[in-house]
C-alpha atoms as a PDB file:
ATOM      1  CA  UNK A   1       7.880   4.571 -39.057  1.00  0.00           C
ATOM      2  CA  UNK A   2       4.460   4.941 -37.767  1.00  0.00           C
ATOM      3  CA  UNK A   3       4.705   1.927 -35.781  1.00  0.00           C
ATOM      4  CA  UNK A   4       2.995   2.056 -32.587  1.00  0.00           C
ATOM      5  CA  UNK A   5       4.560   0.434 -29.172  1.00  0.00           C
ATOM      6  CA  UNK A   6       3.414  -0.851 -25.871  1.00  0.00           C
ATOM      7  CA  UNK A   7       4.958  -1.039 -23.047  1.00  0.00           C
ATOM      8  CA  UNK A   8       5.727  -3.773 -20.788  1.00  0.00           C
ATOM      9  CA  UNK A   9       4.764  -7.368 -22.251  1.00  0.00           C
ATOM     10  CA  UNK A  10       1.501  -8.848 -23.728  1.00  0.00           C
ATOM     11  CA  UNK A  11       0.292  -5.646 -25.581  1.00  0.00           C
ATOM     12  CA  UNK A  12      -0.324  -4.090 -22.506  1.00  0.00           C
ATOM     13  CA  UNK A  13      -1.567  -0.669 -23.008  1.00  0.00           C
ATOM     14  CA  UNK A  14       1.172   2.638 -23.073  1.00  0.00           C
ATOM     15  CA  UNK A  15       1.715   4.090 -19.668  1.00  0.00           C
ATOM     16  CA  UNK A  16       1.065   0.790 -17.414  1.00  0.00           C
ATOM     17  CA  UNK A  17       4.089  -0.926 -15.975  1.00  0.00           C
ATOM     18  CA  UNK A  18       3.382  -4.686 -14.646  1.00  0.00           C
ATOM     19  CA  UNK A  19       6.201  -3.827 -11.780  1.00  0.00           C
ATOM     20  CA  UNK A  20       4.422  -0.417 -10.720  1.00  0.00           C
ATOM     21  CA  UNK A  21       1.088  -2.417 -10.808  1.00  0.00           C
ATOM     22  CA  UNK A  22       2.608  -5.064  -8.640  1.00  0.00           C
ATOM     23  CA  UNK A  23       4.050  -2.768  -6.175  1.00  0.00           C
ATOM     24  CA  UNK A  24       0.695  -1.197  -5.620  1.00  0.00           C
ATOM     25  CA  UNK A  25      -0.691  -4.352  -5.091  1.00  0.00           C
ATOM     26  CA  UNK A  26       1.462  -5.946  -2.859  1.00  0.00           C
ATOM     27  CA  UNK A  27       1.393  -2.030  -0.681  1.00  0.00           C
ATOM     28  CA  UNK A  28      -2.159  -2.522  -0.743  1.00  0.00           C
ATOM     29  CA  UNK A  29      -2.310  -6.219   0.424  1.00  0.00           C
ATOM     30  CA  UNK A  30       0.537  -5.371   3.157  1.00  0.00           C
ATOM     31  CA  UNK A  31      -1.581  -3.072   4.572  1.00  0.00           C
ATOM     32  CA  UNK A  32      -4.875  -4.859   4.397  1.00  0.00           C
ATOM     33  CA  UNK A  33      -2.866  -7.631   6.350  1.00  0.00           C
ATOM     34  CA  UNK A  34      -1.648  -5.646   8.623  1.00  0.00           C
ATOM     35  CA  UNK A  35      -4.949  -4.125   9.478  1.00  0.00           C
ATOM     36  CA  UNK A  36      -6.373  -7.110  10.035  1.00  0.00           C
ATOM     37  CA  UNK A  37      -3.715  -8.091  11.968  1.00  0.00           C
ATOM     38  CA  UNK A  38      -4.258  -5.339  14.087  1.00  0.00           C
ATOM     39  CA  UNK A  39      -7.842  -5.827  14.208  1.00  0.00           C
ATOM     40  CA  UNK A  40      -7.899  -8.975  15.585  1.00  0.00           C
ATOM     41  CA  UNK A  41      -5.546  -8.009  18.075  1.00  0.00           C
ATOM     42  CA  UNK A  42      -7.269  -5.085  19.018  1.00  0.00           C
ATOM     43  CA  UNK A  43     -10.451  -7.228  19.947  1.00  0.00           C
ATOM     44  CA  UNK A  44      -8.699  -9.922  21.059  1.00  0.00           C
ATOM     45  CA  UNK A  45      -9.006 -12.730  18.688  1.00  0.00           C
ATOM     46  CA  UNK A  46      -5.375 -12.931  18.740  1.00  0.00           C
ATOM     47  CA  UNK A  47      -3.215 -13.347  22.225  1.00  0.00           C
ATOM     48  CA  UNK A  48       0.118 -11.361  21.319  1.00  0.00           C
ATOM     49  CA  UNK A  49       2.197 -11.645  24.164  1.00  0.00           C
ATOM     50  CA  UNK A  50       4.841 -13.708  22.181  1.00  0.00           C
ATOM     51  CA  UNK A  51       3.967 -12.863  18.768  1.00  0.00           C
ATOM     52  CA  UNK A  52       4.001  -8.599  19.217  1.00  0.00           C
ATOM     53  CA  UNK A  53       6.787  -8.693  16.188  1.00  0.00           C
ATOM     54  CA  UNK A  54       4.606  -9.793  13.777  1.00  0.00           C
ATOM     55  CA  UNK A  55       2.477  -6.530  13.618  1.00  0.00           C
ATOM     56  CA  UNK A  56       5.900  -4.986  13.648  1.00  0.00           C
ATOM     57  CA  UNK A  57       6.986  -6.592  10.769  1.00  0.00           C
ATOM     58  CA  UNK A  58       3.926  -6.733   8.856  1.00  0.00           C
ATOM     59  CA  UNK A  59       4.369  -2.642   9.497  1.00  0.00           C
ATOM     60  CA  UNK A  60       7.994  -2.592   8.014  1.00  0.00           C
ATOM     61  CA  UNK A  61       6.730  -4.415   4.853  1.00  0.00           C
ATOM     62  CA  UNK A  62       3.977  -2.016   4.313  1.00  0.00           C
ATOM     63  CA  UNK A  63       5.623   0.745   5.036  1.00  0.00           C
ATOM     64  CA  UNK A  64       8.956  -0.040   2.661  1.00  0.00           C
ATOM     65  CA  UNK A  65       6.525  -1.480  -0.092  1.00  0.00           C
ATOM     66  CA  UNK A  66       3.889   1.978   0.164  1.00  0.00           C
ATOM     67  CA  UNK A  67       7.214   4.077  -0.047  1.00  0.00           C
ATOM     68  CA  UNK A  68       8.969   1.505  -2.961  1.00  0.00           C
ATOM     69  CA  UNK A  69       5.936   1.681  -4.974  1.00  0.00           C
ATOM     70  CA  UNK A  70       5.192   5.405  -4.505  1.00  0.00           C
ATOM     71  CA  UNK A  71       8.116   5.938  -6.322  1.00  0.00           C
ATOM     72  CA  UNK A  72       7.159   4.063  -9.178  1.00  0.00           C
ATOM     73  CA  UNK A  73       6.047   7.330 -11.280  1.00  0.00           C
ATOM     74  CA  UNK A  74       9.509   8.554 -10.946  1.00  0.00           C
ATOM     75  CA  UNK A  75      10.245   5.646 -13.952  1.00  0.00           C
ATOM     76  CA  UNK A  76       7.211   4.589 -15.439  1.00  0.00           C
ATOM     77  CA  UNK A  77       4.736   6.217 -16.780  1.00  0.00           C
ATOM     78  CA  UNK A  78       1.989   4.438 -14.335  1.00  0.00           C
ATOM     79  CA  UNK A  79       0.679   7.124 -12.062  1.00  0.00           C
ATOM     80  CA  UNK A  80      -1.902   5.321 -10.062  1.00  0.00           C
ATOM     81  CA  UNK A  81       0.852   4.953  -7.564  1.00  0.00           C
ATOM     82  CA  UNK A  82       0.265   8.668  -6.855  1.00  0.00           C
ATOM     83  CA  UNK A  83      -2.187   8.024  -4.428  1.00  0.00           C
ATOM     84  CA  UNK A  84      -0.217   6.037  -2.042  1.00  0.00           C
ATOM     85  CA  UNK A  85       1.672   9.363  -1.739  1.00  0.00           C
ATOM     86  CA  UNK A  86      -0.530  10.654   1.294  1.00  0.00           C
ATOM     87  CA  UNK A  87      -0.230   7.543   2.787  1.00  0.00           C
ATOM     88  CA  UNK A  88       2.749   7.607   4.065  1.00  0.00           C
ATOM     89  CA  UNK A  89       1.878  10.430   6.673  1.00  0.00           C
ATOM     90  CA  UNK A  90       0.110   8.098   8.489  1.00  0.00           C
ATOM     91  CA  UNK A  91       2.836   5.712   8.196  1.00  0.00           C
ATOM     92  CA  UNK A  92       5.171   7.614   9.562  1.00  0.00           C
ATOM     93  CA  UNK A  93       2.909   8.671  12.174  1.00  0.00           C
ATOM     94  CA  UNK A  94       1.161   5.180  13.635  1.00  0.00           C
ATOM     95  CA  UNK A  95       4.811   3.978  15.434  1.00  0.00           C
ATOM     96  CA  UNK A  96       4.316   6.984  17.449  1.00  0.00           C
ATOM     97  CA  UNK A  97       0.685   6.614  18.858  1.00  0.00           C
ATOM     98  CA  UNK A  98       0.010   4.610  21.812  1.00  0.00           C
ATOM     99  CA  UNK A  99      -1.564   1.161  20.427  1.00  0.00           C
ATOM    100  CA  UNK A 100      -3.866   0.970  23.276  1.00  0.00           C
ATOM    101  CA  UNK A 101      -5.630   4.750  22.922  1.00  0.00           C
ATOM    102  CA  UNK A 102      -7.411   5.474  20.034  1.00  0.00           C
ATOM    103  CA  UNK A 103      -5.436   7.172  18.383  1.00  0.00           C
ATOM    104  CA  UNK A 104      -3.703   4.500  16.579  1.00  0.00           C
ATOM    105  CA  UNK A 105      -6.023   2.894  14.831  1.00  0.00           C
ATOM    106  CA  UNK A 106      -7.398   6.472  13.651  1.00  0.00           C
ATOM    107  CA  UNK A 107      -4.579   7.250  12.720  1.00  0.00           C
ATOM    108  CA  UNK A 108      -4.148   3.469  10.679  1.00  0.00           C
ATOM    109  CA  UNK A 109      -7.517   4.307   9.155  1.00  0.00           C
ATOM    110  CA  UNK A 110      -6.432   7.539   7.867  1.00  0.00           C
ATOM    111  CA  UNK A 111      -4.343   5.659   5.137  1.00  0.00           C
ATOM    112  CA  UNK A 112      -6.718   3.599   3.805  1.00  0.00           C
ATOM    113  CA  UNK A 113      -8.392   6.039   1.115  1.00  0.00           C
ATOM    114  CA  UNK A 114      -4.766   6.326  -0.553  1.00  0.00           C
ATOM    115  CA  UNK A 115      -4.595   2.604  -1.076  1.00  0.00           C
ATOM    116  CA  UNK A 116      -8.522   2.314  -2.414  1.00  0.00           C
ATOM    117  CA  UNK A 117      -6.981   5.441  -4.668  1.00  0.00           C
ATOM    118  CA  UNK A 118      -4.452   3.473  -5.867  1.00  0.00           C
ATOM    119  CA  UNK A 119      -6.232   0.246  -6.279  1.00  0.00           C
ATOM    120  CA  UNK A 120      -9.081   2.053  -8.069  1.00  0.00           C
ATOM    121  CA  UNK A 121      -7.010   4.079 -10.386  1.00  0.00           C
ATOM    122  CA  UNK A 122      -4.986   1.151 -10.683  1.00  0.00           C
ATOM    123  CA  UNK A 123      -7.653  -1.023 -11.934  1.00  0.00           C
ATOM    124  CA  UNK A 124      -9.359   1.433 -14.414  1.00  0.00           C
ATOM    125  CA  UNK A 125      -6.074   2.211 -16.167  1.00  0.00           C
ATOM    126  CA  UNK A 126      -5.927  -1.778 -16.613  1.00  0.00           C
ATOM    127  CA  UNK A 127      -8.947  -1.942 -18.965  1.00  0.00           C
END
């Protein structure tokens, strides 16, 4: 009686999940690749006339990680994952926008304040 309980392993704190924290991490570094990806292709660093599927890909990954770990609040308590929520608008929207207008990588852009949001809150709740 009375005694108190953490969850996950290593006395972290109530409430945080090491799986929901990795999921928002690995969204967030998914996407960060993938922008860069993009980026570079976009000005032309990188010649993609043979290698076009890896943006594709790195876009599946993001995509199915954002959605797998915006779930996460469903069973843990960790709710930092919350903010990857609006992100996947954007997601869902970027496969439809012509790469070469603008559009696209406005559209790319948009998501980005969902996964600062989640790597933010994710990193206060840590302390």
């Amino acid at each position: 009686m009375g005694r108190k309980t953490t969850a996950g392993r290593h006395g972290a704190p109530p409430g945080l999940s090491v799986t929901a924290r990795r999921l928002v991490a690995a969204a967030c570094a998914a996407y960060a690749a993938n922008c860069l990806w993009g980026t570079a292709v976009a000005v032309r660093l990188i010649r993609t006339r043979k290698l076009r599927v890896v943006h594709h890909g790195l876009f599946v990954v993001t995509a199915t990680l954002t959605g797998v770990a915006a779930t996460t609040p469903a069973w843990t308590r960790d709710r930092s994952a919350l903010f990857l929520l609006p992100a996947l608008v954007p997601l869902a929207v970027a496969p439809r926008t012509d790469p070469r207008a603008g559009a696209h990588w406005r559209v790319a852009v948009a998501a980005a304040p969902s996964y600062l949001g989640a790597l933010l809150a994710r990193g206060r709740r840590e302390r």
